[in-house]
Protein backbone atom coordinates (compact mmCIF):
# COMPACT_ATOMS: atom_id res chain seq x y z
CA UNK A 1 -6.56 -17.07 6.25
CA UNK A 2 -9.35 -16.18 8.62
CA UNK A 3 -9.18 -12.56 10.01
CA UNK A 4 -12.46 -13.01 12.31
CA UNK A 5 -12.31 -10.40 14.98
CA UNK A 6 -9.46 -8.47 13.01
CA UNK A 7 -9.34 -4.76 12.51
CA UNK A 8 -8.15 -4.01 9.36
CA UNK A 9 -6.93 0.05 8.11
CA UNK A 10 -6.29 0.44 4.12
CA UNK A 11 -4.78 3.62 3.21
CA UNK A 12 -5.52 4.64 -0.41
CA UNK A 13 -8.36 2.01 0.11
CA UNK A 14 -11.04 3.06 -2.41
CA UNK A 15 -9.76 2.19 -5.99
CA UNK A 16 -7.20 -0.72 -7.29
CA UNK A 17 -4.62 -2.47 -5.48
CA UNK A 18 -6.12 -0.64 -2.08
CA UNK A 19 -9.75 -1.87 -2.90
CA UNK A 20 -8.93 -5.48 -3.63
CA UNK A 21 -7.19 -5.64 -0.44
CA UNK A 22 -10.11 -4.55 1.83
CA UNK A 23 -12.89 -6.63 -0.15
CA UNK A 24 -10.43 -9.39 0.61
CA UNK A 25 -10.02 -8.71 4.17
CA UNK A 26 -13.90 -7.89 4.67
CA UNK A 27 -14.54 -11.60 2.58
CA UNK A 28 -12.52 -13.13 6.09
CA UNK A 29 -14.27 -11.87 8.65
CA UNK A 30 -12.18 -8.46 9.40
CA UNK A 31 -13.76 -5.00 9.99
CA UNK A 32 -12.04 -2.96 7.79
CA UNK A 33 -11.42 1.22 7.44
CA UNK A 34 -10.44 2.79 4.26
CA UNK A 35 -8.70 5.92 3.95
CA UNK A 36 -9.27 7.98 0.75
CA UNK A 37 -8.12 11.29 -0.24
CA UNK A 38 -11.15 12.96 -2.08
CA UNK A 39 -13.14 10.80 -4.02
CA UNK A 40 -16.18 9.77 -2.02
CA UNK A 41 -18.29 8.08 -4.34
CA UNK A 42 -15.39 5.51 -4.69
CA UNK A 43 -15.06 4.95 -1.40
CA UNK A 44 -18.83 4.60 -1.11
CA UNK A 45 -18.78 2.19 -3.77
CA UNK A 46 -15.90 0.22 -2.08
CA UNK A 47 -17.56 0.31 0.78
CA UNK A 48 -21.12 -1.08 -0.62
CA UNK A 49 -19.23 -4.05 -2.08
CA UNK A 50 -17.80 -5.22 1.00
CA UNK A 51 -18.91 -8.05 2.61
CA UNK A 52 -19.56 -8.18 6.27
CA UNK A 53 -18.95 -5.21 8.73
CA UNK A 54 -19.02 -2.99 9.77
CA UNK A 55 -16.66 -0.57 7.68
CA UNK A 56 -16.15 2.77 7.18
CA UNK A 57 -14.19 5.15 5.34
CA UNK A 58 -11.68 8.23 6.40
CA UNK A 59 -10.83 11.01 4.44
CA UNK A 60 -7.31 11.37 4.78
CA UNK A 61 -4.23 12.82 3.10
CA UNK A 62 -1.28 10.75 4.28
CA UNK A 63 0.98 13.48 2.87
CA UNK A 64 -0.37 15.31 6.07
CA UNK A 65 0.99 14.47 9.58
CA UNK A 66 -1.88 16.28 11.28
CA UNK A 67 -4.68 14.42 8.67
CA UNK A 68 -2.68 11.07 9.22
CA UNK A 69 -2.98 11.59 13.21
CA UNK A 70 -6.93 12.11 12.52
CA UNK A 71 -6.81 9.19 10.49
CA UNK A 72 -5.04 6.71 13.30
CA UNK A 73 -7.17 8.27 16.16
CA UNK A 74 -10.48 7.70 14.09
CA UNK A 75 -9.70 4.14 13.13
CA UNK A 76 -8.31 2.89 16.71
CA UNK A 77 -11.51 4.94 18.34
CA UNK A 78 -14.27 3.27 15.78
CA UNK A 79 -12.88 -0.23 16.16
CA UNK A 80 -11.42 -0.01 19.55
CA UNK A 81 -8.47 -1.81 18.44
CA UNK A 82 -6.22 -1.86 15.04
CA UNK A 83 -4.65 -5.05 14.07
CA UNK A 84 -3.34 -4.70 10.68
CA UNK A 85 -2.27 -1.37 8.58
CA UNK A 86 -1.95 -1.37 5.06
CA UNK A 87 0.56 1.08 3.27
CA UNK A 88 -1.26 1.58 0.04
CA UNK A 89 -2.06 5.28 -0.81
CA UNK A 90 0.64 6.44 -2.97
CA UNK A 91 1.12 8.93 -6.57
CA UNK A 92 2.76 8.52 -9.70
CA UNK A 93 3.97 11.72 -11.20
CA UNK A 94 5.81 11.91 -14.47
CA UNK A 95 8.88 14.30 -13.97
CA UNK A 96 11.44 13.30 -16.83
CA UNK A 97 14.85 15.16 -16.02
CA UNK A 98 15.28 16.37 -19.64
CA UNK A 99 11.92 17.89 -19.68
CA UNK A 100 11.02 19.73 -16.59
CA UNK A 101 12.51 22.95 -15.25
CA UNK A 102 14.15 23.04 -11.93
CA UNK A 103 10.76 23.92 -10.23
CA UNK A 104 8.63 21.50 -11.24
CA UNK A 105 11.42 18.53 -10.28
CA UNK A 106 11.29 19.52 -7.10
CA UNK A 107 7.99 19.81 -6.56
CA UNK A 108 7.83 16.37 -8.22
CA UNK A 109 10.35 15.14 -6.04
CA UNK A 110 8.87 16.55 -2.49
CA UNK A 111 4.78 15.48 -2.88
CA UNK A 112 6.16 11.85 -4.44
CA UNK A 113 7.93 11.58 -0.95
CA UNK A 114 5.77 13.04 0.86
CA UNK A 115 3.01 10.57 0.16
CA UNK A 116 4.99 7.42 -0.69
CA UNK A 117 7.82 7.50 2.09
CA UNK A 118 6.81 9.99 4.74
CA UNK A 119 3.17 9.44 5.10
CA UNK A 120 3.35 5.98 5.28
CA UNK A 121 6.07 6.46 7.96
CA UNK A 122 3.90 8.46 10.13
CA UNK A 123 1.00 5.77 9.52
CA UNK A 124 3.73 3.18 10.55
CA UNK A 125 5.02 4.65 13.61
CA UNK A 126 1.69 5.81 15.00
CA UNK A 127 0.17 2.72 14.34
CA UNK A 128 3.13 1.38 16.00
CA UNK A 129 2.86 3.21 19.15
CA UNK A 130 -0.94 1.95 19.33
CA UNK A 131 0.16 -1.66 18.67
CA UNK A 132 2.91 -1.60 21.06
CA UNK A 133 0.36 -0.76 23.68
CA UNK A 134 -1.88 -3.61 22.77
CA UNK A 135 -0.55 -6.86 22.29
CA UNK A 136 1.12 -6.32 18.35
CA UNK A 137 0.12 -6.17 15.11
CA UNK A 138 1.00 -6.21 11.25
CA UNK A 139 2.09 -3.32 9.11
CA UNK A 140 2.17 -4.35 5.06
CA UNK A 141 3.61 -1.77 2.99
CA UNK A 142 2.51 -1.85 -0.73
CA UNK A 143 5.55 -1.01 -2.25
CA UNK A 144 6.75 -1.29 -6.49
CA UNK A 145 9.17 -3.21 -8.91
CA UNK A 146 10.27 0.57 -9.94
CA UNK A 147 12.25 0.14 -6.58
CA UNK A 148 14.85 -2.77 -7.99
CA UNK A 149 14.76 -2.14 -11.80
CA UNK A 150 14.48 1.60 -11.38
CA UNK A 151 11.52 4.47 -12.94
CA UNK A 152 13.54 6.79 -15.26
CA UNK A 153 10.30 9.20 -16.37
CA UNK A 154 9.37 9.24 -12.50
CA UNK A 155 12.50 9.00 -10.53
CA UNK A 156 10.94 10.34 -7.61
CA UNK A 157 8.89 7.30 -7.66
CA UNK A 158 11.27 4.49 -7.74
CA UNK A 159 13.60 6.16 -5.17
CA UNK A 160 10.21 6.70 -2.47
CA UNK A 161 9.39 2.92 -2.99
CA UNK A 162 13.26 1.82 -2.51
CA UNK A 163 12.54 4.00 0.82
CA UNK A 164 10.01 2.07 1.93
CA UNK A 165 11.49 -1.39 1.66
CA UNK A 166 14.07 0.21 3.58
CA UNK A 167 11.75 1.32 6.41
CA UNK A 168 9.85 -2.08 6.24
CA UNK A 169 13.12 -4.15 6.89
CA UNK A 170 13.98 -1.50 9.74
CA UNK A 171 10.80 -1.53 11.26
CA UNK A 172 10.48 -5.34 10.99
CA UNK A 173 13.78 -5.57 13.50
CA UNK A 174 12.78 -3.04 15.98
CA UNK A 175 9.39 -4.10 16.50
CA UNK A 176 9.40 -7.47 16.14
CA UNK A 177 10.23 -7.73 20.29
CA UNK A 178 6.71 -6.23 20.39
CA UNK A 179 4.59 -8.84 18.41
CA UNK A 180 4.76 -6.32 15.40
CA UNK A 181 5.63 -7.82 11.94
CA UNK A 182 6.04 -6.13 9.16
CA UNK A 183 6.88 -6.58 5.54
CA UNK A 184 6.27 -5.25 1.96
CA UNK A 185 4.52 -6.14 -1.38
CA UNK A 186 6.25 -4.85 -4.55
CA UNK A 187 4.02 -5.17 -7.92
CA UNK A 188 4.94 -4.56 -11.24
CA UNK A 189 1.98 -3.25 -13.47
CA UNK A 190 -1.27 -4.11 -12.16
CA UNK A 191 -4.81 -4.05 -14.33
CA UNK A 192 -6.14 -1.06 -12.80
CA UNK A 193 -8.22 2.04 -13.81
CA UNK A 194 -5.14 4.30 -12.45
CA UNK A 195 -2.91 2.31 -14.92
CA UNK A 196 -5.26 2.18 -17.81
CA UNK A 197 -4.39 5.01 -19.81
CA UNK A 198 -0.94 3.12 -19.90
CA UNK A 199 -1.71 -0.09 -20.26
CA UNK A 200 -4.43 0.58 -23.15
CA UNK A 201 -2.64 2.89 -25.26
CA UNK A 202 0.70 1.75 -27.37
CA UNK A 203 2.97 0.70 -25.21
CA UNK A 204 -0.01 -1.56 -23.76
CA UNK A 205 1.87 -5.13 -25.65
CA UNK A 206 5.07 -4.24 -24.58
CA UNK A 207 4.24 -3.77 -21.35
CA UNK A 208 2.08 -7.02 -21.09
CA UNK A 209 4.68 -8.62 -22.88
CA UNK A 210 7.59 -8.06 -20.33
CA UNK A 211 5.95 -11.39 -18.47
CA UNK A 212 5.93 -14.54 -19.30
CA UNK A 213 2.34 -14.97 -18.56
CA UNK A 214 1.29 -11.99 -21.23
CA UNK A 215 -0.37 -9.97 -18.44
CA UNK A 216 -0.29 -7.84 -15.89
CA UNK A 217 -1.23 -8.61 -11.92
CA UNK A 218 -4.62 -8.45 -11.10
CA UNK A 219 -5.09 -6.49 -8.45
CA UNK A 220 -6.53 -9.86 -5.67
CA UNK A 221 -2.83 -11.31 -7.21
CA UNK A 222 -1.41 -8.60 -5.05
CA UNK A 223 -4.19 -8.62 -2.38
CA UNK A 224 -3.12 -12.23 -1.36
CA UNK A 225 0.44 -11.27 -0.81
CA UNK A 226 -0.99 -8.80 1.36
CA UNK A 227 -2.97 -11.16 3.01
CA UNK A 228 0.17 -13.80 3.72
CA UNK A 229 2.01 -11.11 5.37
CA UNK A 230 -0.95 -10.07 7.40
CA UNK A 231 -2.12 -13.71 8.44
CA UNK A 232 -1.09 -15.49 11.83
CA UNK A 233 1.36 -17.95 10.91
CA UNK A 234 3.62 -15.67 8.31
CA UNK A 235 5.74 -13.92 11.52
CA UNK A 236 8.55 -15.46 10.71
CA UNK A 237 8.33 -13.83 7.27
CA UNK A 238 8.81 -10.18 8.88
CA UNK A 239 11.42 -7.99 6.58
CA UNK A 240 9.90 -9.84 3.52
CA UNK A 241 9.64 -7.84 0.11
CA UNK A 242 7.57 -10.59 -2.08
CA UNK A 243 7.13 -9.68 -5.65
CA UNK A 244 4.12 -9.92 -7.72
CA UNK A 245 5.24 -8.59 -10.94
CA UNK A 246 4.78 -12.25 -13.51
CA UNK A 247 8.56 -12.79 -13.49
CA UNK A 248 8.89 -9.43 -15.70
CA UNK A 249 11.98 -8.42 -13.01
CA UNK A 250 13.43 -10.99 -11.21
CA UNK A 251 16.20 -10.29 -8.78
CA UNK A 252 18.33 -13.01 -6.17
């Protein structure tokens, strides 16, 4: 998978799943933007351990149409061109429905879709526009196994990531007459610093346990999906959901 001359935006790009996917990108020859909502020194340190070049990083808040427009605009203007858009940037918030008051469920409920379904539609259909106008593209959307097997203490969660396989599928029909493919890659847990408190404390073995490897994803397992979907070659693979999640959910 050689992405020489490729130009490559990660959203959610400086920690995890999101960083793994543009050091992987950057180790093939693609120039490569990562968005990041606030914490620079991650994104600097992303940035250092990137191979190749040049990249640069975009504060960004894909929660926020006006932030996501910036975002589009500064990547297409930088690069003169866009190529490939990865989906990544997403939250996790705990909102269990015997435990929170009516408030707090909906504000769980609207910043969950806000950033997991509706910012990366407006990512996807202004990249889309952009693409359309020159030649194609790919749009990957990182998606979850919360979306198939459910995510009852964050149901906000698994319902935004069921979105988005949704959008990817519809998306990968209406754009595919324009050289745009798209697809999604849904993990399961995934050795992370943002999954860390989880995966160290008690329910750590269980967790671990649910695959038949005894582990979790790293997070270049899930980077090379990414990469498939992304590379010349996997078009006819548009509307894919691949799973990396250890055979710990399996569905036909």
């Amino acid at each position: 998978m050689d992405f020489t001359t490729k130009t490559v935006l990660v959203t959610g790009g400086s920690r995890g799943i999101g960083r793994a996917v543009a050091k992987a990108f950057a180790c093939r020859g693609a120039r490569v933007a990562i968005s990041y909502l606030s914490n620079t020194a991650a994104a600097e340190e992303t940035l250092e351990s990137m191979e190749g070049g040049p990249h640069f990083s975009i504060e960004a808040d894909v929660s926020d149409p006006a932030s996501v427009e910036r975002m589009i605009s500064m990547a297409t203007g930088t690069f003169e061109g866009l190529d490939i858009v990865v989906n990544n940037a997403g939250i996790y918030r705990y909102h269990r429905v015997e435990e929170v008051d009516f408030a707090e469920w909906q504000s769980a409920w609207r910043q969950t879709l806000d950033t997991n379904l509706v910012g990366p539609a407006n990512v996807a259909y202004l990249a889309a526009r952009y693409m359309i106008d020159h030649g194609g593209g790919r749009i990957v959307n990182v998606s979850s196994r919360g979306a198939f097997r459910g995510e009852p203490e964050g149901p906000a969660y698994g319902a935004s990531k069921a979105g988005l396989n949704a959008m990817s599928q519809s998306l990968a029909q209406r754009l595919a007459p324009h050289n745009i493919f798209v697809g999604a890659v849904a993990p399961g847990f995934v050795d992370t610093d943002l999954a860390s408190r989880v995966l160290d404390g008690p329910q750590g073995d269980a967790i671990r346990a649910q695959s038949p490897l005894g582990r979790v994803a790293k997070p270049e397992e899930v980077a090379n999906a990414v990469l498939f979907l992304a590379a010349d070659g996997s078009e006819f693979s548009t509307g894919t959901i691949i799973d990396v999640n250890g055979a710990s959910y399996l569905r036909s």
